[in-house]
N, C-alpha and C. Protein backbone atom coordinates (compact mmCIF):
# COMPACT_ATOMS: atom_id res chain seq x y z
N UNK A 1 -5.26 -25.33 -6.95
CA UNK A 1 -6.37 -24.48 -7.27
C UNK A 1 -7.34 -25.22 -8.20
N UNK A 2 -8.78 -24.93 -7.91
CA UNK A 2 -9.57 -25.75 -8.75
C UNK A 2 -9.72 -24.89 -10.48
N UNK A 3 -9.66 -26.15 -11.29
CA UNK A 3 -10.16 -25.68 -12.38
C UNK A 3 -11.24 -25.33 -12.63
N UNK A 4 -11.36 -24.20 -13.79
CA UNK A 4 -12.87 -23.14 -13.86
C UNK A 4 -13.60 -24.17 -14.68
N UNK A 5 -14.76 -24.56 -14.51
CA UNK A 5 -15.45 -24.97 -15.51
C UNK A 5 -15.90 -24.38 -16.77
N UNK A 6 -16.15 -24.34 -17.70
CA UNK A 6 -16.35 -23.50 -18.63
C UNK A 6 -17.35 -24.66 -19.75
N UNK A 7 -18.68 -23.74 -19.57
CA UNK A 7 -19.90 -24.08 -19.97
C UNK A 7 -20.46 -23.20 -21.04
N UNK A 8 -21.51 -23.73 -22.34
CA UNK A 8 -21.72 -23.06 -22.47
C UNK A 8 -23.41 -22.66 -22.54
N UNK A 9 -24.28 -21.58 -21.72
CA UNK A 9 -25.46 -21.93 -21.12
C UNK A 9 -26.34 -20.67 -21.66
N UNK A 10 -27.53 -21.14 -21.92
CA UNK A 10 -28.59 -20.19 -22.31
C UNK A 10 -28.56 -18.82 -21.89
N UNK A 11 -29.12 -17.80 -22.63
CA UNK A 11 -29.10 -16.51 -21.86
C UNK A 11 -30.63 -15.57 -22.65
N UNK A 12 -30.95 -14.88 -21.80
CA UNK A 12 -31.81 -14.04 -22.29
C UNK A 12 -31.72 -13.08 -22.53
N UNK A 13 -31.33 -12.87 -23.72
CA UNK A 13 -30.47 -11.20 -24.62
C UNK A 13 -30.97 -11.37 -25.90
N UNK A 14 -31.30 -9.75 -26.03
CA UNK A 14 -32.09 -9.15 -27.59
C UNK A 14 -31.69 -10.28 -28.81
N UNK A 15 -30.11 -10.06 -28.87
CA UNK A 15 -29.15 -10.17 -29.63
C UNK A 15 -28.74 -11.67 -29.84
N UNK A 16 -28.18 -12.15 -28.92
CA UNK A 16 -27.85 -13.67 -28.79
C UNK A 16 -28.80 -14.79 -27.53
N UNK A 17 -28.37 -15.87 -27.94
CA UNK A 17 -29.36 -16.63 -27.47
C UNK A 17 -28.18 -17.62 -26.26
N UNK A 18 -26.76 -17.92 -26.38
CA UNK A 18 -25.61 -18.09 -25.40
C UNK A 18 -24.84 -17.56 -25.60
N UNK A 19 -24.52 -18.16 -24.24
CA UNK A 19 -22.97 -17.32 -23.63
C UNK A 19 -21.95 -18.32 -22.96
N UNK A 20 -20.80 -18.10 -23.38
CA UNK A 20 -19.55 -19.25 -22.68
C UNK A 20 -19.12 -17.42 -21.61
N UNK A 21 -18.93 -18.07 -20.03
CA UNK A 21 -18.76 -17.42 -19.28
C UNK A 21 -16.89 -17.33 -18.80
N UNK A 22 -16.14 -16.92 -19.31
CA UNK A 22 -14.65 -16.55 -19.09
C UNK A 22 -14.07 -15.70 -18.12
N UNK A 23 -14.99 -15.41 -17.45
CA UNK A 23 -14.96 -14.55 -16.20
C UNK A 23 -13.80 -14.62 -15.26
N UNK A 24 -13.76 -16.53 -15.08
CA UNK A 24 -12.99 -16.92 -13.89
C UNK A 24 -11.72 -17.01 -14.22
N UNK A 25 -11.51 -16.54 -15.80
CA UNK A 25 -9.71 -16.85 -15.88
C UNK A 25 -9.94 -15.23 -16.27
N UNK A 26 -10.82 -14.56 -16.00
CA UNK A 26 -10.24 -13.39 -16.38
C UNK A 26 -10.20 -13.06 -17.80
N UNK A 27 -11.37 -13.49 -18.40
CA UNK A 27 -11.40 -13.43 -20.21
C UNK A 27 -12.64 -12.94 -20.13
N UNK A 28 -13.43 -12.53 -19.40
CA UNK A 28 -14.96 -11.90 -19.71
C UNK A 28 -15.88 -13.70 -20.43
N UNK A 29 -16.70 -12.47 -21.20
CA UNK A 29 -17.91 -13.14 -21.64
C UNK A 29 -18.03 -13.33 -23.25
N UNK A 30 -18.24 -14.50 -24.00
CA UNK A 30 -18.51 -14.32 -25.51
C UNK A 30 -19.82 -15.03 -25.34
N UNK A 31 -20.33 -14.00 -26.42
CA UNK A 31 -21.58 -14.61 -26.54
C UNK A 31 -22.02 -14.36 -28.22
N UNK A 32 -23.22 -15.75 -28.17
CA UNK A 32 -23.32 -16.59 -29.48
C UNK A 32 -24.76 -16.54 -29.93
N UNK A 33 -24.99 -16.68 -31.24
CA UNK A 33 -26.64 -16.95 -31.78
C UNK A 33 -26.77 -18.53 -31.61
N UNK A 34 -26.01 -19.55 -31.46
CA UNK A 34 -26.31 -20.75 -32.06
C UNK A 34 -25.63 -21.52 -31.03
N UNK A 35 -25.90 -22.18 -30.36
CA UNK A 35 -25.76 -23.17 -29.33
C UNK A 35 -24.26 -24.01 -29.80
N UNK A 36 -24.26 -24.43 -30.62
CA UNK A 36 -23.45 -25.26 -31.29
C UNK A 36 -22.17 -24.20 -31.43
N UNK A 37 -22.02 -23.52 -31.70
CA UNK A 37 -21.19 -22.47 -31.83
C UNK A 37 -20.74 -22.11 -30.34
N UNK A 38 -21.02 -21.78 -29.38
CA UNK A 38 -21.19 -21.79 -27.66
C UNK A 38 -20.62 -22.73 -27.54
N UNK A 39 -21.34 -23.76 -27.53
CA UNK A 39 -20.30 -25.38 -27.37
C UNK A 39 -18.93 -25.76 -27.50
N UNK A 40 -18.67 -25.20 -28.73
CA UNK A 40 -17.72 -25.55 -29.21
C UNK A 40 -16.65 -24.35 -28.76
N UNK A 41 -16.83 -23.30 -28.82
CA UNK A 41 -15.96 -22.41 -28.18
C UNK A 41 -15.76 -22.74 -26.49
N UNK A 42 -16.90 -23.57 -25.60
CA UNK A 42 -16.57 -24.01 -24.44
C UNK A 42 -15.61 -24.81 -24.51
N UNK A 43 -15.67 -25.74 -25.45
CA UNK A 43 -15.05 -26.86 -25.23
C UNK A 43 -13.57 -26.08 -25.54
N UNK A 44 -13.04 -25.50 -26.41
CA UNK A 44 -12.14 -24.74 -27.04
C UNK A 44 -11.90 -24.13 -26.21
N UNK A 45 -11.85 -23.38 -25.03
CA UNK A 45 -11.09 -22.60 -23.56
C UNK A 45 -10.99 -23.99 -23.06
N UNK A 46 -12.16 -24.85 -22.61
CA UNK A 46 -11.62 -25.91 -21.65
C UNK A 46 -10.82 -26.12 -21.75
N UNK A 47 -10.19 -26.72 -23.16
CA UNK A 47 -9.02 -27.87 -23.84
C UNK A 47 -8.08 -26.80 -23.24
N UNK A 48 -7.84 -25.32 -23.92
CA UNK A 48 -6.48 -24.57 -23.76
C UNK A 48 -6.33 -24.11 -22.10
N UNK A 49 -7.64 -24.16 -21.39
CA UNK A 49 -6.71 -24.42 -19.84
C UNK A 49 -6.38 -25.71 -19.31
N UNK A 50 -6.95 -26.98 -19.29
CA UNK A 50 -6.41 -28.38 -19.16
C UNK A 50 -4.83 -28.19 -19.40
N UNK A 51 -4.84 -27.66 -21.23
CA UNK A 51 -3.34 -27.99 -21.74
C UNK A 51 -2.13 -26.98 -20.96
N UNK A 52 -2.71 -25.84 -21.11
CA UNK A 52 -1.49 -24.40 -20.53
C UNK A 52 -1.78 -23.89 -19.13
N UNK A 53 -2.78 -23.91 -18.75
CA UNK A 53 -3.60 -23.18 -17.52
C UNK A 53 -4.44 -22.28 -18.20
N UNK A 54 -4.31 -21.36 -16.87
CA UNK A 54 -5.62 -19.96 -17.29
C UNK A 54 -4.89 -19.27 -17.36
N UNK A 55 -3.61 -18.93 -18.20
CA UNK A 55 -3.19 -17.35 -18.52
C UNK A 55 -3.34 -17.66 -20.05
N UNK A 56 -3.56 -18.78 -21.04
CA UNK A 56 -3.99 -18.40 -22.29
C UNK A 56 -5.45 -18.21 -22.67
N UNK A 57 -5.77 -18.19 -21.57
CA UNK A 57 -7.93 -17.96 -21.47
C UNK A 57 -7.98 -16.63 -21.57
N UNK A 58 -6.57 -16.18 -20.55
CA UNK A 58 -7.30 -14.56 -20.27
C UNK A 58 -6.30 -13.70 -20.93
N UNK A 59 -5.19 -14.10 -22.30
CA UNK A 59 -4.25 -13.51 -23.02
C UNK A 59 -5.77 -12.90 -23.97
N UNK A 60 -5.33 -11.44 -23.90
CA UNK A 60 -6.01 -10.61 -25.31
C UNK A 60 -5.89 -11.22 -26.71
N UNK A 61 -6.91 -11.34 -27.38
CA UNK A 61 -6.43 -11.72 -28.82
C UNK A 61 -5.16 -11.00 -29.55
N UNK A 62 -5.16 -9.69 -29.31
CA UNK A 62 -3.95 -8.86 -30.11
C UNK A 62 -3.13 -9.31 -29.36
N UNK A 63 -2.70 -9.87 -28.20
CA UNK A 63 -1.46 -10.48 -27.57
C UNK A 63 -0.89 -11.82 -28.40
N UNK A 64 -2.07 -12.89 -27.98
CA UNK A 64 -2.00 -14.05 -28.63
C UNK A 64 -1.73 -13.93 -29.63
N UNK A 65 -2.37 -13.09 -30.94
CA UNK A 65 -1.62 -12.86 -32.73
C UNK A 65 -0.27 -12.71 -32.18
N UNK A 66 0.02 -11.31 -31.71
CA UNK A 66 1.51 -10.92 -31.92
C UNK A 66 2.62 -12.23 -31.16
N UNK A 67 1.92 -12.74 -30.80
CA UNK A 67 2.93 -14.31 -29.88
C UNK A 67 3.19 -15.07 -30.82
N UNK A 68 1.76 -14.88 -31.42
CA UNK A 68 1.54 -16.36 -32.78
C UNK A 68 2.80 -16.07 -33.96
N UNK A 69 2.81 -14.33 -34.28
CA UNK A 69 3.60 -13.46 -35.48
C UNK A 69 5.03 -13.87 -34.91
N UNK A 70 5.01 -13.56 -33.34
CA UNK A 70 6.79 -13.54 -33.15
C UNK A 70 7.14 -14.91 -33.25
N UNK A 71 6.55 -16.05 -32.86
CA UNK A 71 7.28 -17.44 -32.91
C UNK A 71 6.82 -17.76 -34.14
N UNK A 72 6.55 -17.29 -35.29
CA UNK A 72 6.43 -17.83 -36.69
C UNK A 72 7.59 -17.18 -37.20
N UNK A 73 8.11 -16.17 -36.82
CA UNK A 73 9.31 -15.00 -37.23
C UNK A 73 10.86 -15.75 -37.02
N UNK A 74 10.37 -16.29 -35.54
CA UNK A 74 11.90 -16.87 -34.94
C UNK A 74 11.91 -18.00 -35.92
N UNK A 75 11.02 -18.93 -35.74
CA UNK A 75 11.32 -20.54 -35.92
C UNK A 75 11.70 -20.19 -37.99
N UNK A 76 11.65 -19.25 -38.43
CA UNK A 76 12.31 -19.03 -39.27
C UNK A 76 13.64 -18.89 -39.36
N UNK A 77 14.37 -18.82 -38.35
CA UNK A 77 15.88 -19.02 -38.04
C UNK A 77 16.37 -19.57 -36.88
N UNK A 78 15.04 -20.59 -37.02
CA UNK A 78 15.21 -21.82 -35.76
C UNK A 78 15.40 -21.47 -34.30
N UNK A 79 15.30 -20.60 -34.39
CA UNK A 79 15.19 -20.11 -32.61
C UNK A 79 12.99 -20.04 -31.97
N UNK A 80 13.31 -19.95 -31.00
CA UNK A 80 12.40 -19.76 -30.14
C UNK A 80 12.06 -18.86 -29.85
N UNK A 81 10.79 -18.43 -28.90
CA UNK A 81 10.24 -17.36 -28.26
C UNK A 81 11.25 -17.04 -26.53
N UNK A 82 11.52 -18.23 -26.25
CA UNK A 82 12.48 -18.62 -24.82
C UNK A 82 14.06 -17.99 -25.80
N UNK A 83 13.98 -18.14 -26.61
CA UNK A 83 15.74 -17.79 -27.07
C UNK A 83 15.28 -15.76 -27.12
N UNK A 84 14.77 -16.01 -27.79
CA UNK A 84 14.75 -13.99 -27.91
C UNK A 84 14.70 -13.50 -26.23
N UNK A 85 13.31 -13.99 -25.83
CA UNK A 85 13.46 -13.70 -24.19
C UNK A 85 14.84 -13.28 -23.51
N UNK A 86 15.68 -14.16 -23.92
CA UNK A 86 17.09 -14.75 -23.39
C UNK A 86 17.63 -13.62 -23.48
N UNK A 87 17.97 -13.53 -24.73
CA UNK A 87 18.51 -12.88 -25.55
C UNK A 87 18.38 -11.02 -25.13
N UNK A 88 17.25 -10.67 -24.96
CA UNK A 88 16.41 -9.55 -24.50
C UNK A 88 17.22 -9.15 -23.26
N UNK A 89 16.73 -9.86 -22.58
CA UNK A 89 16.97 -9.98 -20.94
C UNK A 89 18.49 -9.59 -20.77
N UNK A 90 19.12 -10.32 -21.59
CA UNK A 90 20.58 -10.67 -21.14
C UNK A 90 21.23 -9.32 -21.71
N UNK A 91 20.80 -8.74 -23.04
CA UNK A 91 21.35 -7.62 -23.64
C UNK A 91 20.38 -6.14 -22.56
N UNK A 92 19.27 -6.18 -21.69
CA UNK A 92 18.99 -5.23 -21.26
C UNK A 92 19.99 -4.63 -19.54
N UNK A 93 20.14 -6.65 -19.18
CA UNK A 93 20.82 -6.53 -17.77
C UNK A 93 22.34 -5.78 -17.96
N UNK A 94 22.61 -5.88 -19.52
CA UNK A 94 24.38 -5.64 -19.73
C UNK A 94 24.24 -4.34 -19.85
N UNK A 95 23.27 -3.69 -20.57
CA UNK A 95 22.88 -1.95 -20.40
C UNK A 95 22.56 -1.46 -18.85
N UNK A 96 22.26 -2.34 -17.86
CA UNK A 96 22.36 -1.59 -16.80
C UNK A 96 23.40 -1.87 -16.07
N UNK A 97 24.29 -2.65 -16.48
CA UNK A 97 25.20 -3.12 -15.69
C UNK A 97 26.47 -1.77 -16.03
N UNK A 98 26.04 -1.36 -17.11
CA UNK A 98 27.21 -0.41 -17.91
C UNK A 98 26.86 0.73 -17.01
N UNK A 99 28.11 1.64 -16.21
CA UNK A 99 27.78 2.80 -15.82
C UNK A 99 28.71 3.98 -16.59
N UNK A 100 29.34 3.58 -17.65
CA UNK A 100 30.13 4.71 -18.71
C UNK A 100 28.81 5.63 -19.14
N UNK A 101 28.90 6.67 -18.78
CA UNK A 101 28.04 7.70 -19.77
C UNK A 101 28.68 7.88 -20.80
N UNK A 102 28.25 8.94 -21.74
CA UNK A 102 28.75 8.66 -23.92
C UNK A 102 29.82 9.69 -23.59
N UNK A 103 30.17 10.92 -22.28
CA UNK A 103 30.74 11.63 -22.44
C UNK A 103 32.06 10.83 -21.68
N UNK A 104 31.88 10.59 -20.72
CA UNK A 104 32.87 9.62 -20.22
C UNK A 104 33.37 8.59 -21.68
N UNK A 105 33.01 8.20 -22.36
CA UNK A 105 33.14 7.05 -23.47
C UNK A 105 34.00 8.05 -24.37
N UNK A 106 33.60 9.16 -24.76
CA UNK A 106 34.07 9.99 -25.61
C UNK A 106 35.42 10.86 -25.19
N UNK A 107 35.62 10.91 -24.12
CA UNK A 107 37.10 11.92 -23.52
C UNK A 107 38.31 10.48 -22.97
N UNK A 108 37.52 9.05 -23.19
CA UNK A 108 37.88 7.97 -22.67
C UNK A 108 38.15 7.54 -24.66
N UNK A 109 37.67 7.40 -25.57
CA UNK A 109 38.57 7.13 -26.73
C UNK A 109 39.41 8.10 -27.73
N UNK A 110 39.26 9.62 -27.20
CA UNK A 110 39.90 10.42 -27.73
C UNK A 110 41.43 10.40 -26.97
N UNK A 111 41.64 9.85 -25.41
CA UNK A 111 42.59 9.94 -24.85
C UNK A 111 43.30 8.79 -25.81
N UNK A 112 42.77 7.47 -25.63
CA UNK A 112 43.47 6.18 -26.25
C UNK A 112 44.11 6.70 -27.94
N UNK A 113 43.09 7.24 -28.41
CA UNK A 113 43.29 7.65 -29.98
C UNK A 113 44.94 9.03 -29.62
N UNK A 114 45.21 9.67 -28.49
CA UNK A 114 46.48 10.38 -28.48
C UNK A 114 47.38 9.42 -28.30
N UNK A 115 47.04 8.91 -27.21
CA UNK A 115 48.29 7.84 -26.71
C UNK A 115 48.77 7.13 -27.77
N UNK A 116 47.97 6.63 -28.74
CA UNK A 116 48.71 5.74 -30.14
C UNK A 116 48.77 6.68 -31.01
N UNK A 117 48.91 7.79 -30.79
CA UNK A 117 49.88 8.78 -31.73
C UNK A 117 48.70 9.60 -33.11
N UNK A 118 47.72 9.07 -32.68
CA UNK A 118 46.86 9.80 -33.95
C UNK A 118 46.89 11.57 -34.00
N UNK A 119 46.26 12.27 -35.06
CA UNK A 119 46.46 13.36 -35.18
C UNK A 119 45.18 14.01 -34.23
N UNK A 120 45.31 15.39 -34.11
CA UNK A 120 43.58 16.06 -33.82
C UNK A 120 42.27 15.75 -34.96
N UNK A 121 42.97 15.80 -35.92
CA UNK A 121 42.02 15.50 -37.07
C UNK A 121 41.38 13.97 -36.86
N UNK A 122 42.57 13.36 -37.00
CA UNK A 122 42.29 12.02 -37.09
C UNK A 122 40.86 11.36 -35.73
């Protein structure tokens, strides 16, 4: 697939004078008073699709923070964003894998708790 170019080009608006066009990864439009400022935010998507592709062009800022918050959180106890994933995944597949309901669980350790001799109380 071809890469989006990402320019940043004059516009005729009240307000601002450019615009870097994000359209093609699916990030919309920012737009700027100062050319230099445009520029540099072009160049700044270019670099991060070259490096990752186009799904960090078109990640929401409140996504990207909370990505930025969770792998500053992990690498505090040396794990990763790929280890929690893991981790997630693996503890959600074992909840569906479980078909004990709590009442089944509950007439299932009150039996074990007779069989080794405990009281009603107990």
């Amino acid at each position: 697939m071809k890469t989006p170019r990402i320019i940043a080009r004059e516009v005729k608006h009240p307000k601002f004078k450019w615009v870097v066009d994000l359209r093609a990864v699916k990030a919309g439009r920012k737009f700027f008073k100062f050319k230099e400022d445009a520029e540099a935010c072009a160049s700044q998507e270019s670099n991060k699709i070259k490096k990752h592709g186009e799904a960090p062009a078109s990640l929401p800022q409140h996504k990207l923070a909370a990505f930025i918050e969770a792998q500053e959180k992990m690498s505090a106890y040396g794990e990763t964003i790929q280890d929690a994933v893991a981790f997630r995944i693996d503890y959600l597949e074992r909840i569906r894998r479980c078909k004990v309901t709590i009442a089944e669980l509950i007439t299932e350790l009150l039996e074990a708790k007779r069989k080794a001799g405990r009281s009603e109380i107990y």
